[in-house]
PDB file of N, CA and C in Angstrom:
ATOM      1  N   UNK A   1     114.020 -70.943-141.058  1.00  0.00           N
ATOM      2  CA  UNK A   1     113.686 -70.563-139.698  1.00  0.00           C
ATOM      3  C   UNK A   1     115.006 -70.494-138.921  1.00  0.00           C
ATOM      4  N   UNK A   2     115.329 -69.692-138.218  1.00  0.00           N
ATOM      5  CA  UNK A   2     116.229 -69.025-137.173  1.00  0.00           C
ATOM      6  C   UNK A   2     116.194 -69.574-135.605  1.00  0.00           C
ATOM      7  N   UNK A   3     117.192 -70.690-135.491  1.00  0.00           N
ATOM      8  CA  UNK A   3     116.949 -70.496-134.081  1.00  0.00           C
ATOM      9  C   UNK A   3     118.130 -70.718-133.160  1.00  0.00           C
ATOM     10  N   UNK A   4     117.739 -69.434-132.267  1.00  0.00           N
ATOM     11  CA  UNK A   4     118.791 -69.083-130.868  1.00  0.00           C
ATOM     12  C   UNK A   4     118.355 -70.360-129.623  1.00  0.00           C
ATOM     13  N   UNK A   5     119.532 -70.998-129.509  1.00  0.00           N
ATOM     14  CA  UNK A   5     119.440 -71.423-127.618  1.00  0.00           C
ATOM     15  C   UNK A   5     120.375 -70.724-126.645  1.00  0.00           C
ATOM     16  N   UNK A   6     119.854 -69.975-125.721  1.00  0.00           N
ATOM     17  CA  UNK A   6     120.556 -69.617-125.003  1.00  0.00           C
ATOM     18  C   UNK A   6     120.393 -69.959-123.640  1.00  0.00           C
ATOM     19  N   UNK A   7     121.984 -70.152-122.563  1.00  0.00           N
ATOM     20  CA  UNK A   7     121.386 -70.404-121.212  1.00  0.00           C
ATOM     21  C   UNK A   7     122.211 -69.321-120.440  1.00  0.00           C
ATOM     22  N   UNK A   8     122.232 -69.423-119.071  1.00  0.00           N
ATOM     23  CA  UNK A   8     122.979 -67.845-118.671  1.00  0.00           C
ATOM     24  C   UNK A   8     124.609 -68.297-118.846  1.00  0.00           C
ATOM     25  N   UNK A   9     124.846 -69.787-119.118  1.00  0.00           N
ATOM     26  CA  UNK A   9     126.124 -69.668-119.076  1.00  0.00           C
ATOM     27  C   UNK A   9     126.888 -68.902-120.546  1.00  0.00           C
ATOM     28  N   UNK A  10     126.220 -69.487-121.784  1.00  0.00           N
ATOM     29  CA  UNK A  10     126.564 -69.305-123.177  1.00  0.00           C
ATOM     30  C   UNK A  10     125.319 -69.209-123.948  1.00  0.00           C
ATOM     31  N   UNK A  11     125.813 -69.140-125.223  1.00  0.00           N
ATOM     32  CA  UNK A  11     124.998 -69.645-126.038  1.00  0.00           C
ATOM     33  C   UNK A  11     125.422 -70.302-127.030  1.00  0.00           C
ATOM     34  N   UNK A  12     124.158 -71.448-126.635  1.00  0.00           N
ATOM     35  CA  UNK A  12     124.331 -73.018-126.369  1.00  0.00           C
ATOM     36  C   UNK A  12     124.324 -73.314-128.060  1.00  0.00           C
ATOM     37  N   UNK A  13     123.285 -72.602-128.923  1.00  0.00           N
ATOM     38  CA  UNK A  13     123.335 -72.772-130.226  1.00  0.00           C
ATOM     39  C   UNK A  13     122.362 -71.859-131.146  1.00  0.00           C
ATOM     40  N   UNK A  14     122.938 -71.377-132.182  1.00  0.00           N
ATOM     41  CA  UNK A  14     122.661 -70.538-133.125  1.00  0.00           C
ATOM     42  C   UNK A  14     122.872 -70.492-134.561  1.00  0.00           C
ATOM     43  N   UNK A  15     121.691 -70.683-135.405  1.00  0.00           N
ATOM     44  CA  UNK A  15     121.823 -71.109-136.890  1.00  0.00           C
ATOM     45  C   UNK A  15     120.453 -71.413-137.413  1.00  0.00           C
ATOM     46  N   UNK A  16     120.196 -70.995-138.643  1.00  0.00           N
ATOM     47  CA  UNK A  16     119.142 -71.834-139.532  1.00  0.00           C
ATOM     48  C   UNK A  16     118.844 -73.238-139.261  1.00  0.00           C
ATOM     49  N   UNK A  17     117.402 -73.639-139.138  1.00  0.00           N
ATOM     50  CA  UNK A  17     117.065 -75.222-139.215  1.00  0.00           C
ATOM     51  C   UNK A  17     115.882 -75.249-140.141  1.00  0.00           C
ATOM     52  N   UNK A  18     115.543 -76.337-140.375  1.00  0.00           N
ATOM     53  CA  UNK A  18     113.928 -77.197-140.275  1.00  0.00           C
ATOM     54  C   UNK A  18     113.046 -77.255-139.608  1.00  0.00           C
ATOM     55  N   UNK A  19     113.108 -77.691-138.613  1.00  0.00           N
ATOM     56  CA  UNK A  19     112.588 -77.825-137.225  1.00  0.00           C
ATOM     57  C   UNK A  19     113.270 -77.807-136.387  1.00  0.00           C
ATOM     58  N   UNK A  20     112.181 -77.611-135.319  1.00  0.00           N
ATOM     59  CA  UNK A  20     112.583 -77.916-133.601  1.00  0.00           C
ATOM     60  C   UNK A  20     111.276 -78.395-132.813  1.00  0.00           C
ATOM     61  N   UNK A  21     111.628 -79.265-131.887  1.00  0.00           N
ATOM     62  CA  UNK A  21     110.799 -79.983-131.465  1.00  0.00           C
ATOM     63  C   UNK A  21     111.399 -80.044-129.741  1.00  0.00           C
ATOM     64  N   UNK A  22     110.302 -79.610-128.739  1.00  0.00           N
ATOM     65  CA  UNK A  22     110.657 -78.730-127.724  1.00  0.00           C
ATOM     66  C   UNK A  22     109.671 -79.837-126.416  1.00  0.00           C
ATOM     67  N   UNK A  23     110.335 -80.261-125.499  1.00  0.00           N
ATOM     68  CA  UNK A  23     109.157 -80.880-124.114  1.00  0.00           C
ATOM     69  C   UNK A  23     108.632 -79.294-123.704  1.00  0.00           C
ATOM     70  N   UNK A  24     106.945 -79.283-123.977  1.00  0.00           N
ATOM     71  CA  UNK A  24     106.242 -78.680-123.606  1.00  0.00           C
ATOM     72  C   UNK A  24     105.551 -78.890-122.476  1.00  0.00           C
ATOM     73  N   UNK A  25     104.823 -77.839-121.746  1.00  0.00           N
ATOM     74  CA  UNK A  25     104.300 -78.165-119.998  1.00  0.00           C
ATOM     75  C   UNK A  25     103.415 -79.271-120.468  1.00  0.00           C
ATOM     76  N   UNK A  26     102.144 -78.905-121.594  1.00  0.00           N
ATOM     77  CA  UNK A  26     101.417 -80.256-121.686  1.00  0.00           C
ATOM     78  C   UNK A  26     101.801 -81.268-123.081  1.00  0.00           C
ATOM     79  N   UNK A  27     103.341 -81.278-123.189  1.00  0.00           N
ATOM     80  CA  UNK A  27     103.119 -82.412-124.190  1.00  0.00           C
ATOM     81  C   UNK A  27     104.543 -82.242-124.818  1.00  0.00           C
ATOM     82  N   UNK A  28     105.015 -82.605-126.315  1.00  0.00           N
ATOM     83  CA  UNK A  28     106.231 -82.396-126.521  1.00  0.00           C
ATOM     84  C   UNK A  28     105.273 -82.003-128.062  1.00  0.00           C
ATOM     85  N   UNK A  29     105.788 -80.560-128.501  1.00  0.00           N
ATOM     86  CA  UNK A  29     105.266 -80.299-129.642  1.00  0.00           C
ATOM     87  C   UNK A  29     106.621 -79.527-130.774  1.00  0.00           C
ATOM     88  N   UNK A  30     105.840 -79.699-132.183  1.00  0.00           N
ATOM     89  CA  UNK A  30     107.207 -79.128-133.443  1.00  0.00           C
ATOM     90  C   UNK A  30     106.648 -78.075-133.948  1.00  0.00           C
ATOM     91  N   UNK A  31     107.483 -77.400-134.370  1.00  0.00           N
ATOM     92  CA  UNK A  31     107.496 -75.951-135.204  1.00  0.00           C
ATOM     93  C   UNK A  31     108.469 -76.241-136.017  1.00  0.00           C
ATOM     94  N   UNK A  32     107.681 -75.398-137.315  1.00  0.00           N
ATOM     95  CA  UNK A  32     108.465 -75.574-138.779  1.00  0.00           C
ATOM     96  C   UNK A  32     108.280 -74.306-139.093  1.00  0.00           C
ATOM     97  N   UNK A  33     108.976 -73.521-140.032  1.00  0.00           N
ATOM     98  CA  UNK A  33     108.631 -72.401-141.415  1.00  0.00           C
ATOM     99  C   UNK A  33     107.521 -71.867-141.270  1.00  0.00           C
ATOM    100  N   UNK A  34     107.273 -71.061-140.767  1.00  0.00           N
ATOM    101  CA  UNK A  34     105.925 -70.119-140.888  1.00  0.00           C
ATOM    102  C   UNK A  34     104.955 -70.357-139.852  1.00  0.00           C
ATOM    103  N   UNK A  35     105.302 -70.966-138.881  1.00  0.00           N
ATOM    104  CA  UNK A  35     104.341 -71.298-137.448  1.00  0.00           C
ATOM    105  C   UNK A  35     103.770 -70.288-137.016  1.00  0.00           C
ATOM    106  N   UNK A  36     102.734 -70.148-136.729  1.00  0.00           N
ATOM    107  CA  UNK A  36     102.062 -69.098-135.691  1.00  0.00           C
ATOM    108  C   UNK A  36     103.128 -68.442-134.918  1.00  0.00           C
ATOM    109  N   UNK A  37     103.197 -67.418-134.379  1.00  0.00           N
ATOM    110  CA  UNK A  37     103.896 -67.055-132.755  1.00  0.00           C
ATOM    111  C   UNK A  37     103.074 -67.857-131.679  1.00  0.00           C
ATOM    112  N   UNK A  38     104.368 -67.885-130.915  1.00  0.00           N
ATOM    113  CA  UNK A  38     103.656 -68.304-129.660  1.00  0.00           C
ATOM    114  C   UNK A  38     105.251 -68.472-128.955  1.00  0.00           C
ATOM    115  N   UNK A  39     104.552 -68.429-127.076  1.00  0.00           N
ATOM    116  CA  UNK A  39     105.135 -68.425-126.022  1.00  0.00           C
ATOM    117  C   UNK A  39     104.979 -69.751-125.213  1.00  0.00           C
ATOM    118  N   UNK A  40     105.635 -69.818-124.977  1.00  0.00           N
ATOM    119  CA  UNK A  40     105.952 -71.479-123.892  1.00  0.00           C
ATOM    120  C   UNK A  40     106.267 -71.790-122.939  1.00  0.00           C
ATOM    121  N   UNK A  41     106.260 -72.161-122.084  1.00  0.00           N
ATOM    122  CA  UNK A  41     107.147 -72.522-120.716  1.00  0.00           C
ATOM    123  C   UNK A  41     107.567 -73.889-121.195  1.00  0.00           C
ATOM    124  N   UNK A  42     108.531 -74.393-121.145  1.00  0.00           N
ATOM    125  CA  UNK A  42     109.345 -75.437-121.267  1.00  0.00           C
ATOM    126  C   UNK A  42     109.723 -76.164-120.353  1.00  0.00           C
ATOM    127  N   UNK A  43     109.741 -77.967-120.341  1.00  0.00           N
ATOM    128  CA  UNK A  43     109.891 -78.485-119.012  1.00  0.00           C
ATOM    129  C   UNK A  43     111.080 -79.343-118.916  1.00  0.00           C
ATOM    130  N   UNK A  44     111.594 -80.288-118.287  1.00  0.00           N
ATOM    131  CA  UNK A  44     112.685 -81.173-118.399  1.00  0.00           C
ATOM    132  C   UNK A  44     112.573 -81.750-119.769  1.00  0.00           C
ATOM    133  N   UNK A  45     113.721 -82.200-120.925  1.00  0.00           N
ATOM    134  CA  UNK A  45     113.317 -82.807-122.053  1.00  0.00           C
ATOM    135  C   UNK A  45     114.401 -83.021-122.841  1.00  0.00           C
ATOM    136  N   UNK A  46     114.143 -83.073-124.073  1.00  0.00           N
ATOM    137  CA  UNK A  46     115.110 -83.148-125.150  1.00  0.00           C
ATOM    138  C   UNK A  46     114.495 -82.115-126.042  1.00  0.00           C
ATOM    139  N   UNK A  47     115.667 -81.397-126.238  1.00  0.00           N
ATOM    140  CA  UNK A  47     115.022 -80.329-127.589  1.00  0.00           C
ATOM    141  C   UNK A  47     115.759 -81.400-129.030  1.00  0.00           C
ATOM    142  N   UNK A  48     114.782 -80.948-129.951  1.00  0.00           N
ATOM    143  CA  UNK A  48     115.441 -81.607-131.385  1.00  0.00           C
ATOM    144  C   UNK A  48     115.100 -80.238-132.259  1.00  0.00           C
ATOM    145  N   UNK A  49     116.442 -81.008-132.661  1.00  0.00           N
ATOM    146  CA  UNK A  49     116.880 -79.817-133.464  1.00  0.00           C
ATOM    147  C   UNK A  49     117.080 -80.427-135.065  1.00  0.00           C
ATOM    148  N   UNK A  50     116.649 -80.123-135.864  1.00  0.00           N
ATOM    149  CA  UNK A  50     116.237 -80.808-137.719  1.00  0.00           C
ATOM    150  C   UNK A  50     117.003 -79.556-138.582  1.00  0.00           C
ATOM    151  N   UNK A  51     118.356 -80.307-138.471  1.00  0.00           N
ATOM    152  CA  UNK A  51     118.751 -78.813-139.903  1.00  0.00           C
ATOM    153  C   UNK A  51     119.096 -79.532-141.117  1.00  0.00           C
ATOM    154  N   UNK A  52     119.403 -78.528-142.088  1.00  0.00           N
ATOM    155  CA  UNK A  52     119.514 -79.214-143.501  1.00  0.00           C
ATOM    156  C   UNK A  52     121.118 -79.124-144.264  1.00  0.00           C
ATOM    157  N   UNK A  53     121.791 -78.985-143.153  1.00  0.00           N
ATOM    158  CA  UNK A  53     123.267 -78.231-143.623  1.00  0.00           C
ATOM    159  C   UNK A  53     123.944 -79.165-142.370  1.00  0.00           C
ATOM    160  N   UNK A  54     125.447 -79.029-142.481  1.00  0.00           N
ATOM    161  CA  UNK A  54     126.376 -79.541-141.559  1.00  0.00           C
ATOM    162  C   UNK A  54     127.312 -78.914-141.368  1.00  0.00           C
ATOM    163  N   UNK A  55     126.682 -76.799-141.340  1.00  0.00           N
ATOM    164  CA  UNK A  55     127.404 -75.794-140.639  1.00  0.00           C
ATOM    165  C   UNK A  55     127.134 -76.005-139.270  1.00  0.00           C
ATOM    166  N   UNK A  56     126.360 -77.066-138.557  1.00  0.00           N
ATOM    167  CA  UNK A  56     126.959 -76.893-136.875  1.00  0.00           C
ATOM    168  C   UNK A  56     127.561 -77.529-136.652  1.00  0.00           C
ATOM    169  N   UNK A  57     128.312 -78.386-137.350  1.00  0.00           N
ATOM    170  CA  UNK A  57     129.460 -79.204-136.854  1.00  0.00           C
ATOM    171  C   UNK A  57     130.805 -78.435-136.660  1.00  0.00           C
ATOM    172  N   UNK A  58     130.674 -76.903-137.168  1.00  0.00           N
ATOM    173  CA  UNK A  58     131.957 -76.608-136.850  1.00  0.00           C
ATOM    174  C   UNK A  58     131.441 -75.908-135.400  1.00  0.00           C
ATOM    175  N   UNK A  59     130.427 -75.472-135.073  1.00  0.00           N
ATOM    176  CA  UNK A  59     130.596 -75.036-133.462  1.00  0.00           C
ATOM    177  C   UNK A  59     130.079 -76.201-132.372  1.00  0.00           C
ATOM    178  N   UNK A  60     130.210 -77.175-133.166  1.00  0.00           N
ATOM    179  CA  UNK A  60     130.474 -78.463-132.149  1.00  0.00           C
ATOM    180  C   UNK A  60     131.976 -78.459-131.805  1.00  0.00           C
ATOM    181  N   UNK A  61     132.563 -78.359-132.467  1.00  0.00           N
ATOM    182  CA  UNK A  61     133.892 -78.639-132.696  1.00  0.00           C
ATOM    183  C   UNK A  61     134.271 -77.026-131.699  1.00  0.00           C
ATOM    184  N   UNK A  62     134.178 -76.139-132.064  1.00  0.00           N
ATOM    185  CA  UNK A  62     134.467 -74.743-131.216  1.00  0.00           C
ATOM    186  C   UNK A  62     133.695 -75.036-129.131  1.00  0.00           C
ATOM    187  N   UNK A  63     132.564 -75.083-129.443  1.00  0.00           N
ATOM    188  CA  UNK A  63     131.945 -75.387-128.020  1.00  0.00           C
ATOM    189  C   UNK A  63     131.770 -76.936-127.458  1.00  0.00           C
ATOM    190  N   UNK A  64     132.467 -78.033-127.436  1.00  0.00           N
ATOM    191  CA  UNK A  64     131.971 -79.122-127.285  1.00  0.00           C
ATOM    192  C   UNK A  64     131.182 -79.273-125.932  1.00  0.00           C
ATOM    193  N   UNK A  65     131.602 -78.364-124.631  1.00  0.00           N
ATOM    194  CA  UNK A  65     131.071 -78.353-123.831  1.00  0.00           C
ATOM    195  C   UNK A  65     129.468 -78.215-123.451  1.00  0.00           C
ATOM    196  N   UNK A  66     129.208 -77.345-124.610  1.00  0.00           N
ATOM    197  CA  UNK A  66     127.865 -76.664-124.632  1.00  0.00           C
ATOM    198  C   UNK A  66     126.987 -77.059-125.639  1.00  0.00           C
ATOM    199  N   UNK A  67     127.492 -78.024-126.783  1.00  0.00           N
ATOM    200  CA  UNK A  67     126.760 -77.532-128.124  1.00  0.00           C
ATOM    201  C   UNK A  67     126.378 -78.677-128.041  1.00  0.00           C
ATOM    202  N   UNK A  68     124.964 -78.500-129.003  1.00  0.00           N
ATOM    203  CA  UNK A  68     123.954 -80.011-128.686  1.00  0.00           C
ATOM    204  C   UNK A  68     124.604 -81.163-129.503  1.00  0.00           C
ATOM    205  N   UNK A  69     124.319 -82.059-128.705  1.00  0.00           N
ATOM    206  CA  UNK A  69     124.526 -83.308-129.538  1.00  0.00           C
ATOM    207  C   UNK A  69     124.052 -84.119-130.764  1.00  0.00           C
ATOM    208  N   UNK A  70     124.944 -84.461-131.530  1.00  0.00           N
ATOM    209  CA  UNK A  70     124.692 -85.322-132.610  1.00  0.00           C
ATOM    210  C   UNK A  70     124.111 -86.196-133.022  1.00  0.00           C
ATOM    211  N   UNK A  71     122.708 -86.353-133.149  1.00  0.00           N
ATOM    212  CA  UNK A  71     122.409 -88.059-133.052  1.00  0.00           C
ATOM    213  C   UNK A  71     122.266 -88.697-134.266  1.00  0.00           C
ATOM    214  N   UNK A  72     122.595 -87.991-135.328  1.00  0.00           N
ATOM    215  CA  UNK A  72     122.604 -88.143-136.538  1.00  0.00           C
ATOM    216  C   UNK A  72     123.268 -86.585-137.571  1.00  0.00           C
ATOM    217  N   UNK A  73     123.315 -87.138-138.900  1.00  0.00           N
ATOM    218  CA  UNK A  73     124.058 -86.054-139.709  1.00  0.00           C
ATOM    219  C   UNK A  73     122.804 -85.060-139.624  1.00  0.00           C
ATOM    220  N   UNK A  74     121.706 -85.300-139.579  1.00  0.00           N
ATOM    221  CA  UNK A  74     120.494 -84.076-139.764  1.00  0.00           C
ATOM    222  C   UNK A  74     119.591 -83.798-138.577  1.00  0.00           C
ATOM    223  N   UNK A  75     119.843 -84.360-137.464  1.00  0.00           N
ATOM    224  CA  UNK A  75     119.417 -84.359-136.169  1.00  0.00           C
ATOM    225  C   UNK A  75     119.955 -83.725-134.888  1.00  0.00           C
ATOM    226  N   UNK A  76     120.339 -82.927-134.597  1.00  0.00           N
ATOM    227  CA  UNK A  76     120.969 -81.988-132.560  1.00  0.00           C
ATOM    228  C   UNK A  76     120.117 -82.464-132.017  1.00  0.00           C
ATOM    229  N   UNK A  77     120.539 -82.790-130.707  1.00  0.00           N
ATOM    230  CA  UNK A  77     119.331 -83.057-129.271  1.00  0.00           C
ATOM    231  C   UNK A  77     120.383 -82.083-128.491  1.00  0.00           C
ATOM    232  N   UNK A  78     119.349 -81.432-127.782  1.00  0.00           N
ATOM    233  CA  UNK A  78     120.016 -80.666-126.675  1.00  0.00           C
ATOM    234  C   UNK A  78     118.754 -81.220-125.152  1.00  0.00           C
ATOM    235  N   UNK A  79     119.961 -81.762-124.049  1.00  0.00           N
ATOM    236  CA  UNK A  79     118.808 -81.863-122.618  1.00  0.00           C
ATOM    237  C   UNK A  79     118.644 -80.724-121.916  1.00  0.00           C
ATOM    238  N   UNK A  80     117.524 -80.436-121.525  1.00  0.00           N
ATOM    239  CA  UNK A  80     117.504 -79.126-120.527  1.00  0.00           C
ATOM    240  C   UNK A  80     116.364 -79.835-119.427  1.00  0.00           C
ATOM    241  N   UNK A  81     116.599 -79.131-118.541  1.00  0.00           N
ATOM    242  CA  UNK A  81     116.135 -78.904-117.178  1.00  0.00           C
ATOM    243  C   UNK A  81     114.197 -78.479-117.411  1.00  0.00           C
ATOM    244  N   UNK A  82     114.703 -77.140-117.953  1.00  0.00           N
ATOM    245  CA  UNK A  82     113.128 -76.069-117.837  1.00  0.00           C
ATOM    246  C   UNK A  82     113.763 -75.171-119.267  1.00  0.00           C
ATOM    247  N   UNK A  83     112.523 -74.236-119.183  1.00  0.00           N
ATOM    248  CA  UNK A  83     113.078 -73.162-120.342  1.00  0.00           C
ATOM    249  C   UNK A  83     111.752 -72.560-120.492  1.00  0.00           C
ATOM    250  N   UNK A  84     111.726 -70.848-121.437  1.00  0.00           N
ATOM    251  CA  UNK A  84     110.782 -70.805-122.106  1.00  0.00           C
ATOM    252  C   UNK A  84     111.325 -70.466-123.150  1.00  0.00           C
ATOM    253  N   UNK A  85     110.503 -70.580-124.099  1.00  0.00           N
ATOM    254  CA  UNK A  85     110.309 -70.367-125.648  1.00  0.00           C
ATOM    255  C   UNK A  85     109.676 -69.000-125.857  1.00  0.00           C
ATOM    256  N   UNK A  86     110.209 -68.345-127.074  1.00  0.00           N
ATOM    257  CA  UNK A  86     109.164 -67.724-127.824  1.00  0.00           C
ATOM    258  C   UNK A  86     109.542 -67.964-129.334  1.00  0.00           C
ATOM    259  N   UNK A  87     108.606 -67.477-130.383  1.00  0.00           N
ATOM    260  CA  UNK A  87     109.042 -67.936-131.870  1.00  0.00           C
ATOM    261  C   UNK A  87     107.849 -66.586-132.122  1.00  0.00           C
ATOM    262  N   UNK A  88     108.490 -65.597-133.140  1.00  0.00           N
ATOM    263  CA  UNK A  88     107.667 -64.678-133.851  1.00  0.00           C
ATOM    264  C   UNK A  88     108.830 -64.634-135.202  1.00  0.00           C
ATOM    265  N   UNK A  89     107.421 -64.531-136.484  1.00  0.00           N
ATOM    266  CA  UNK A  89     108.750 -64.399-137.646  1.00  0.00           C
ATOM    267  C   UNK A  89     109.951 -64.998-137.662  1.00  0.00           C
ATOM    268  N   UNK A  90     109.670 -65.986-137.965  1.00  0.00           N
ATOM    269  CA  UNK A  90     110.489 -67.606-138.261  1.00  0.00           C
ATOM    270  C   UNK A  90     111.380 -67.115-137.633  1.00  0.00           C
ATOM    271  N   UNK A  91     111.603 -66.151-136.199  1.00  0.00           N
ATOM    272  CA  UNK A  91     112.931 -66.963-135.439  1.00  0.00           C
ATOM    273  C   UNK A  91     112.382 -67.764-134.232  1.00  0.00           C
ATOM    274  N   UNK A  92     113.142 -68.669-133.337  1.00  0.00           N
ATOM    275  CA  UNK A  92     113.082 -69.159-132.225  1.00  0.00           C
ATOM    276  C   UNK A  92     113.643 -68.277-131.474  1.00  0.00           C
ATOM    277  N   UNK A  93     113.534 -68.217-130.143  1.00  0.00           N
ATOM    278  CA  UNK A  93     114.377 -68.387-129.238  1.00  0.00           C
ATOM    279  C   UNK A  93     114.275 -68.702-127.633  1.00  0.00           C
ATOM    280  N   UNK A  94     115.059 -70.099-127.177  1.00  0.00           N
ATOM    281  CA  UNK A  94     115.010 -70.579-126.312  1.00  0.00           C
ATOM    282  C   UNK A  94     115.744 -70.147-125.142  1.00  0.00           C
ATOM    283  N   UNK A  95     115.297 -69.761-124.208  1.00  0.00           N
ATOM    284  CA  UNK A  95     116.186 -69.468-122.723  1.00  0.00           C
ATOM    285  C   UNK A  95     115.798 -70.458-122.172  1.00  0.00           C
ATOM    286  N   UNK A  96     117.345 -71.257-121.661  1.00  0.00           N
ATOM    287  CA  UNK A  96     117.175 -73.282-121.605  1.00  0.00           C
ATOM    288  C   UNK A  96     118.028 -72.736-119.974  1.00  0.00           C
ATOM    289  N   UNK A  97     117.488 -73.686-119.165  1.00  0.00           N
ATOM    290  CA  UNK A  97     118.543 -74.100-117.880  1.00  0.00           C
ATOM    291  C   UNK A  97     118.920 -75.537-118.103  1.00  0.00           C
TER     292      UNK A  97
END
């Protein structure tokens, strides 16, 4: 699965994962490999981010300003404000404030 974060400043992060796990208006829900589509409005939260590789450590290292944080070798958290989501055909993509 494919997933874009973008905000109007950059973009915040881009690459293959596992999951992602997103604060939703009613709840905090995950998407994996082959999820339905669907659209979201997104609220204040933590996005998690589940990859299986430790190719984003080099655009940690390129964006430190922007790029989500580490909370483990297989874990990103990124905080946002609001956002919406969409996901069709295992990509994501998040427009985060």
């Amino acid at each position: 699965m494919y997933l874009e974060i973008v905000s109007p400043e950059a973009t915040l992060f881009s690459s293959e994962v596992d999951a992602v796990t997103v604060p939703g208006v009613d709840g905090e829900f995950e998407m994996l490999n082959n999820h339905a589509a669907i659209v979201s409005l997104l609220t204040a939260g933590t996005v998690k981010i589940k990859v299986h590789t430790q190719n984003h450590l080099e655009y940690d290292k390129l964006h430190p300003e922007v790029a989500p944080h580490v909370s483990d070798s297989k874990i990103l958290t990124l905080n946002i404000k609001s956002g919406t989501l969409e996901l069709k055909d295992n990509k994501i993509i998040i427009l985060a404030d």
